[in-house]
Protein backbone atom coordinates (compact mmCIF):
# COMPACT_ATOMS: atom_id res chain seq x y z
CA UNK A 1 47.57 88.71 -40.57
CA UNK A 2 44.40 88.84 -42.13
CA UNK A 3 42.29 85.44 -42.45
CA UNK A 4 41.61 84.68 -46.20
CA UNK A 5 37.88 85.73 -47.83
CA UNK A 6 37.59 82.50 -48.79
CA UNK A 7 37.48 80.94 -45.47
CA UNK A 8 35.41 83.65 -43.67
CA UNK A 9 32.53 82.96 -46.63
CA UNK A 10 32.74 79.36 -45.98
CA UNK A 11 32.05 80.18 -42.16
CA UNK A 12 29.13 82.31 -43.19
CA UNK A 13 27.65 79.97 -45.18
CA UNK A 14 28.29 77.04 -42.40
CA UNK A 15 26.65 79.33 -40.05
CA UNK A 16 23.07 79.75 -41.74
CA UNK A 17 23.08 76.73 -42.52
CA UNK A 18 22.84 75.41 -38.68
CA UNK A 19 20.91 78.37 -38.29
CA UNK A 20 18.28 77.30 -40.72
CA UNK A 21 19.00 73.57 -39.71
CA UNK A 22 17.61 74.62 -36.43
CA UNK A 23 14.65 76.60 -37.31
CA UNK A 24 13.21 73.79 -39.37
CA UNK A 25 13.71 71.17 -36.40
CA UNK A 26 12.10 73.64 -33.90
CA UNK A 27 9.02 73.96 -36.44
CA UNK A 28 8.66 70.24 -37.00
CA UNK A 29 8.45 69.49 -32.96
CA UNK A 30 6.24 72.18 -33.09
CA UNK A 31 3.88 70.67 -35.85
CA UNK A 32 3.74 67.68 -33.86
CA UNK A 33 3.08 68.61 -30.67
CA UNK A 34 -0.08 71.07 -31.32
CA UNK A 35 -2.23 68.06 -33.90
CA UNK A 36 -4.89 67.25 -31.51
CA UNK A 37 -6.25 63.92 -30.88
CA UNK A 38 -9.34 62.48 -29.63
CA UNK A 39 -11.54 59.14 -29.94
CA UNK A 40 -15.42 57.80 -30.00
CA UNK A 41 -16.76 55.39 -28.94
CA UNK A 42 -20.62 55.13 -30.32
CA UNK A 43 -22.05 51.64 -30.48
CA UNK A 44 -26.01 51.00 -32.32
CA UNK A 45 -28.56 50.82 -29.52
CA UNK A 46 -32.19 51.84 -28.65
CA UNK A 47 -33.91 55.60 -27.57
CA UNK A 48 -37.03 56.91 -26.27
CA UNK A 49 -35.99 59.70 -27.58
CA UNK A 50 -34.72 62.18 -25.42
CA UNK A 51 -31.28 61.32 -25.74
CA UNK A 52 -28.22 58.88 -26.97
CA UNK A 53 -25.38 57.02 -24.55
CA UNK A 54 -21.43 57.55 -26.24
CA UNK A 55 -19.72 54.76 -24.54
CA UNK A 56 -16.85 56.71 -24.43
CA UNK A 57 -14.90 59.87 -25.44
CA UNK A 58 -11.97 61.68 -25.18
CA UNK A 59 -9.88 64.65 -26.54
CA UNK A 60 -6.84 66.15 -26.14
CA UNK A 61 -7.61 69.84 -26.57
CA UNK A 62 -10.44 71.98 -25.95
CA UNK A 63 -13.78 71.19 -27.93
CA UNK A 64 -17.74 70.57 -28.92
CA UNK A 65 -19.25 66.83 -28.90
CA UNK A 66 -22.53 67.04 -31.31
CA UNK A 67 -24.60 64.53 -32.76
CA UNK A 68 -26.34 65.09 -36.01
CA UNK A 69 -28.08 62.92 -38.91
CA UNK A 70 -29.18 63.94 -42.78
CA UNK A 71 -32.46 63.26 -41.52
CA UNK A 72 -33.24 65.78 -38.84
CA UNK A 73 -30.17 67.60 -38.43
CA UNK A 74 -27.93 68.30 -35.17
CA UNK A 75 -29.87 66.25 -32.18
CA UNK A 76 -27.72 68.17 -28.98
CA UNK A 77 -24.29 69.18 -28.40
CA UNK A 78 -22.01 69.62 -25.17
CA UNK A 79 -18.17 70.13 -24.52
CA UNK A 80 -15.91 68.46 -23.70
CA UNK A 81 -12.26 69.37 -21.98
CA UNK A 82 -8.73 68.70 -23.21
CA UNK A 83 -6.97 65.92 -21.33
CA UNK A 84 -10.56 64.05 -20.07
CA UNK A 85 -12.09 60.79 -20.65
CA UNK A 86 -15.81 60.39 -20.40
CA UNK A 87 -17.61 57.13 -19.77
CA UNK A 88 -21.52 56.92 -20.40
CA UNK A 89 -22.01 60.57 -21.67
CA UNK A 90 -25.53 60.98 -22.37
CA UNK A 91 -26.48 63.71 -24.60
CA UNK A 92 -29.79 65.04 -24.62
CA UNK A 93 -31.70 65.73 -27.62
CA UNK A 94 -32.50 69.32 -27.92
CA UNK A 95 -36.07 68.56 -29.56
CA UNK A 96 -37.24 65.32 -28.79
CA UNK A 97 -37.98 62.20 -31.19
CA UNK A 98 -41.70 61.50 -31.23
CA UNK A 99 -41.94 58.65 -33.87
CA UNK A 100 -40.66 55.30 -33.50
CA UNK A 101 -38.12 54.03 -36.30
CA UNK A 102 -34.43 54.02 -37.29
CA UNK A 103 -31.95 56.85 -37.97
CA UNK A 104 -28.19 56.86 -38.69
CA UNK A 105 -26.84 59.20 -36.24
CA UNK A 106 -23.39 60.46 -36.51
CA UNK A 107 -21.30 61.78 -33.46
CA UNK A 108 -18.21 63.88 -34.52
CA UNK A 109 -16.22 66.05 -31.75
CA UNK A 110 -14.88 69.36 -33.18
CA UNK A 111 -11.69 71.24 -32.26
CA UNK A 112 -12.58 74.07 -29.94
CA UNK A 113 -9.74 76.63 -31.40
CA UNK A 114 -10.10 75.70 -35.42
CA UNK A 115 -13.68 74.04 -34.93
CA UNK A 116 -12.64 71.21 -37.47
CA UNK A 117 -13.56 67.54 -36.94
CA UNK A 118 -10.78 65.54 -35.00
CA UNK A 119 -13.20 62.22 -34.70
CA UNK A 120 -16.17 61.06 -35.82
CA UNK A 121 -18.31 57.28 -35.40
CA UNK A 122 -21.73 56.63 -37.07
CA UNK A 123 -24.15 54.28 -35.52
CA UNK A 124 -28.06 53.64 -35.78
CA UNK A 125 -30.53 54.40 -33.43
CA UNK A 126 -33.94 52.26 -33.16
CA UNK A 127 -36.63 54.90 -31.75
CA UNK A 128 -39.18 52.89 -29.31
CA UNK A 129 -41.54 53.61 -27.06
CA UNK A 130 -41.04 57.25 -27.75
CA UNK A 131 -42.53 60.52 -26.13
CA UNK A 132 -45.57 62.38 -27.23
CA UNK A 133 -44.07 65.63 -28.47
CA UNK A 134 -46.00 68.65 -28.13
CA UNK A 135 -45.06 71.40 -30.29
CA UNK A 136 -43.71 74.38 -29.05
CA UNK A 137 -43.89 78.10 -30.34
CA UNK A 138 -41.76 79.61 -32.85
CA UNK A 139 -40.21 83.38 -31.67
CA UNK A 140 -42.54 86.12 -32.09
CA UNK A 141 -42.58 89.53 -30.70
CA UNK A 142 -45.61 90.95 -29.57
CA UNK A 143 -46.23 94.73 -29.19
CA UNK A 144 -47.12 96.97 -25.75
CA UNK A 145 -50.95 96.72 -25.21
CA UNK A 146 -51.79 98.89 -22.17
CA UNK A 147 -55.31 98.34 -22.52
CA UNK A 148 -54.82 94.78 -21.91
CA UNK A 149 -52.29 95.21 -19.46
CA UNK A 150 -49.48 94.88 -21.15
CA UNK A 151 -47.37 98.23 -21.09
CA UNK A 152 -43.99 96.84 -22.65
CA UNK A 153 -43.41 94.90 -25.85
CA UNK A 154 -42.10 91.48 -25.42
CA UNK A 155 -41.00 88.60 -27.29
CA UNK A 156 -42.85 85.10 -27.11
CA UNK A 157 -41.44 81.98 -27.46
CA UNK A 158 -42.37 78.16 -26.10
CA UNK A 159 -40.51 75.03 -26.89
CA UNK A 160 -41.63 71.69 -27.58
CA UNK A 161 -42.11 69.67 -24.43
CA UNK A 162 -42.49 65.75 -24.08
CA UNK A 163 -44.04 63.58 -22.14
CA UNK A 164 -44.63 59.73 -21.55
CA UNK A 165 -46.90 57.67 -23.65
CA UNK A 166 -49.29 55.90 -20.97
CA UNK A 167 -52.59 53.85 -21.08
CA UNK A 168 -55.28 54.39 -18.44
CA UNK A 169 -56.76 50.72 -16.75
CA UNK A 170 -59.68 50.22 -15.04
CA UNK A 171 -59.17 48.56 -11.88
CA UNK A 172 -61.72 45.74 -11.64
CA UNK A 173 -63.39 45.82 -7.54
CA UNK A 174 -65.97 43.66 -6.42
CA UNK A 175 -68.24 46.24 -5.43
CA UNK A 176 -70.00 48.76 -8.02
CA UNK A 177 -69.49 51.94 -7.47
CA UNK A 178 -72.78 53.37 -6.12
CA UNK A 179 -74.05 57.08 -6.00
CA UNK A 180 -73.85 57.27 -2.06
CA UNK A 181 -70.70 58.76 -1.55
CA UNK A 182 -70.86 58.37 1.94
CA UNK A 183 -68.89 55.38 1.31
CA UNK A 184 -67.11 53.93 -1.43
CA UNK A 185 -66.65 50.12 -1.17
CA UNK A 186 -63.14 48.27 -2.89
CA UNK A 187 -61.53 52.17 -3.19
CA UNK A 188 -58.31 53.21 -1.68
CA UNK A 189 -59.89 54.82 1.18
CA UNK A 190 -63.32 55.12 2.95
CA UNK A 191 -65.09 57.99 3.06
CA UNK A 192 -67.37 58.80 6.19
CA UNK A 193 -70.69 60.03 5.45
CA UNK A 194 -71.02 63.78 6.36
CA UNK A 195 -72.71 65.28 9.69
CA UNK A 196 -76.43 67.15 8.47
CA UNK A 197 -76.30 70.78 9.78
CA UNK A 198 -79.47 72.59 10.83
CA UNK A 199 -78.33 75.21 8.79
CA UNK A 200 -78.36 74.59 4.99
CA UNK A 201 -75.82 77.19 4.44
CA UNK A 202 -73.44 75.64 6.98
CA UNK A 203 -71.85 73.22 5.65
CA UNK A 204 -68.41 71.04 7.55
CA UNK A 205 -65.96 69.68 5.17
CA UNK A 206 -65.58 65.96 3.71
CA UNK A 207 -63.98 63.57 6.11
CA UNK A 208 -61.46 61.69 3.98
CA UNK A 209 -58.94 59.05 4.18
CA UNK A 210 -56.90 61.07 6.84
CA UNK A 211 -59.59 60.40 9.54
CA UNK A 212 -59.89 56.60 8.84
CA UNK A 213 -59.83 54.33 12.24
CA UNK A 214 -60.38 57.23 14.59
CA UNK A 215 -62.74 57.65 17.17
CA UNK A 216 -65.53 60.03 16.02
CA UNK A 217 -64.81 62.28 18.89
CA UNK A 218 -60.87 62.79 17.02
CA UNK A 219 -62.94 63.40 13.46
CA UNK A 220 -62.99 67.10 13.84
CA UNK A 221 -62.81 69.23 10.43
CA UNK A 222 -63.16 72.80 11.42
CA UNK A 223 -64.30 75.43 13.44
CA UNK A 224 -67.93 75.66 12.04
CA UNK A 225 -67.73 71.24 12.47
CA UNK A 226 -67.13 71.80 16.48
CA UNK A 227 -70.12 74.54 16.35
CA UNK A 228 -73.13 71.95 14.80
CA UNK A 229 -71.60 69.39 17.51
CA UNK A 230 -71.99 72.06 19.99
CA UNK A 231 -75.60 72.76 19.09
CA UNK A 232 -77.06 69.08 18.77
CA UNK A 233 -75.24 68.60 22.52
């Protein structure tokens, strides 16, 4: 006995229905499960700059860290790795700050896979105390000279280095200095005055801080030193 057309149809129809019940479920737990998530933390303080602190960050995929401002564009980058927390990241600057002020700096981390922006904190930066930046040089390729040496062309290129602001201060002594150098009162060391030679083109080396408090026998400097005493014995 055959089973009516109406039923079998209604079975059918039941059937893609679950069928496309379950397809939708298994794409929505799939939609949630792959959104990434991460978090910033990127509080105001001061720089020298060379580089910023992010208190903290964090990601759960795969991705980029980089700091950037309207001003100056991107200041560094670095990576970070799904699943880790980092504490006190400090990011150096790829081309240093050399002028003390203010700049709103914004730190954004960027999905690794889809490179879109998944956080992102602003803070501002006061600039003190900053380097002394000396500029680099900008790529440039330079041709073979053999004449001067150079037998294969090569490209150039020099980037900008820093280094500390510092003043120079006289150290006040007591004593002047004076133009004997055979001793120099209120320095950090004493220098001896040198043994005359017969020989004006034999000359022994200084006697420096190294040979302070020894006998004079111990004050030897070199072979042509042990010679003059040799002679004037």
């Amino acid at each position: 006995m055959s089973e009516p057309k109406s039923t079998r149809r209604t079975l059918f129809q039941l059937a893609g229905a679950g069928l496309v019940s379950a397809a939708s479920l298994a794409s929505n737990t799939a939609g949630a499960t792959s959104d990434p998530d991460a978090s910033l933390v990127f509080d105001e303080q001061t720089s020298d700059g060379t580089s910023i602190t992010i208190a903290e960050a964090s990601s759960s995929v795969d991705g980029m860290l980089a700091a950037r401002s309207d001003e100056t564009g991107e200041f560094g980058r670095t990576t970070i790795e799904a699943g880790t927390t980092i504490e006190d990241l400090t990011l150096e600057f790829s081309e240093p700050i050399g002028d003390d002020g203010e700049i709103d700096i914004a730190v954004s981390i960027y999905d690794g896979e889809t490179r879109q922006g998944i956080a992102r904190e602003v803070a501002t930066v006061t600039f003190e105390d900053t380097v002394d930046v000396v500029p680099g040089v900008d790529e440039r390729f330079v041709e073979a000279d053999p004449s001067s040496g150079f037998n294969y062309p090569y490209y150039l290129r020099a980037g900008s280095t820093c280094r500390r602001r510092s003043a120079a201060r006289a150290r006040r002594t007591d004593s002047p200095y004076t133009d004997d150098m055979g001793s120099a009162d209120g320095g950090a060391s004493r220098i001896k005055k040198r043994p005359r030679t017969k020989n004006p083109y034999l000359e022994p080396a200084e006697i420096g801080a190294h040979g302070r408090g020894r006998p004079e026998s111990q004050h030897g400097v070199g072979p042509i030193d042990r010679d003059q005493r040799r002679r004037r014995q």
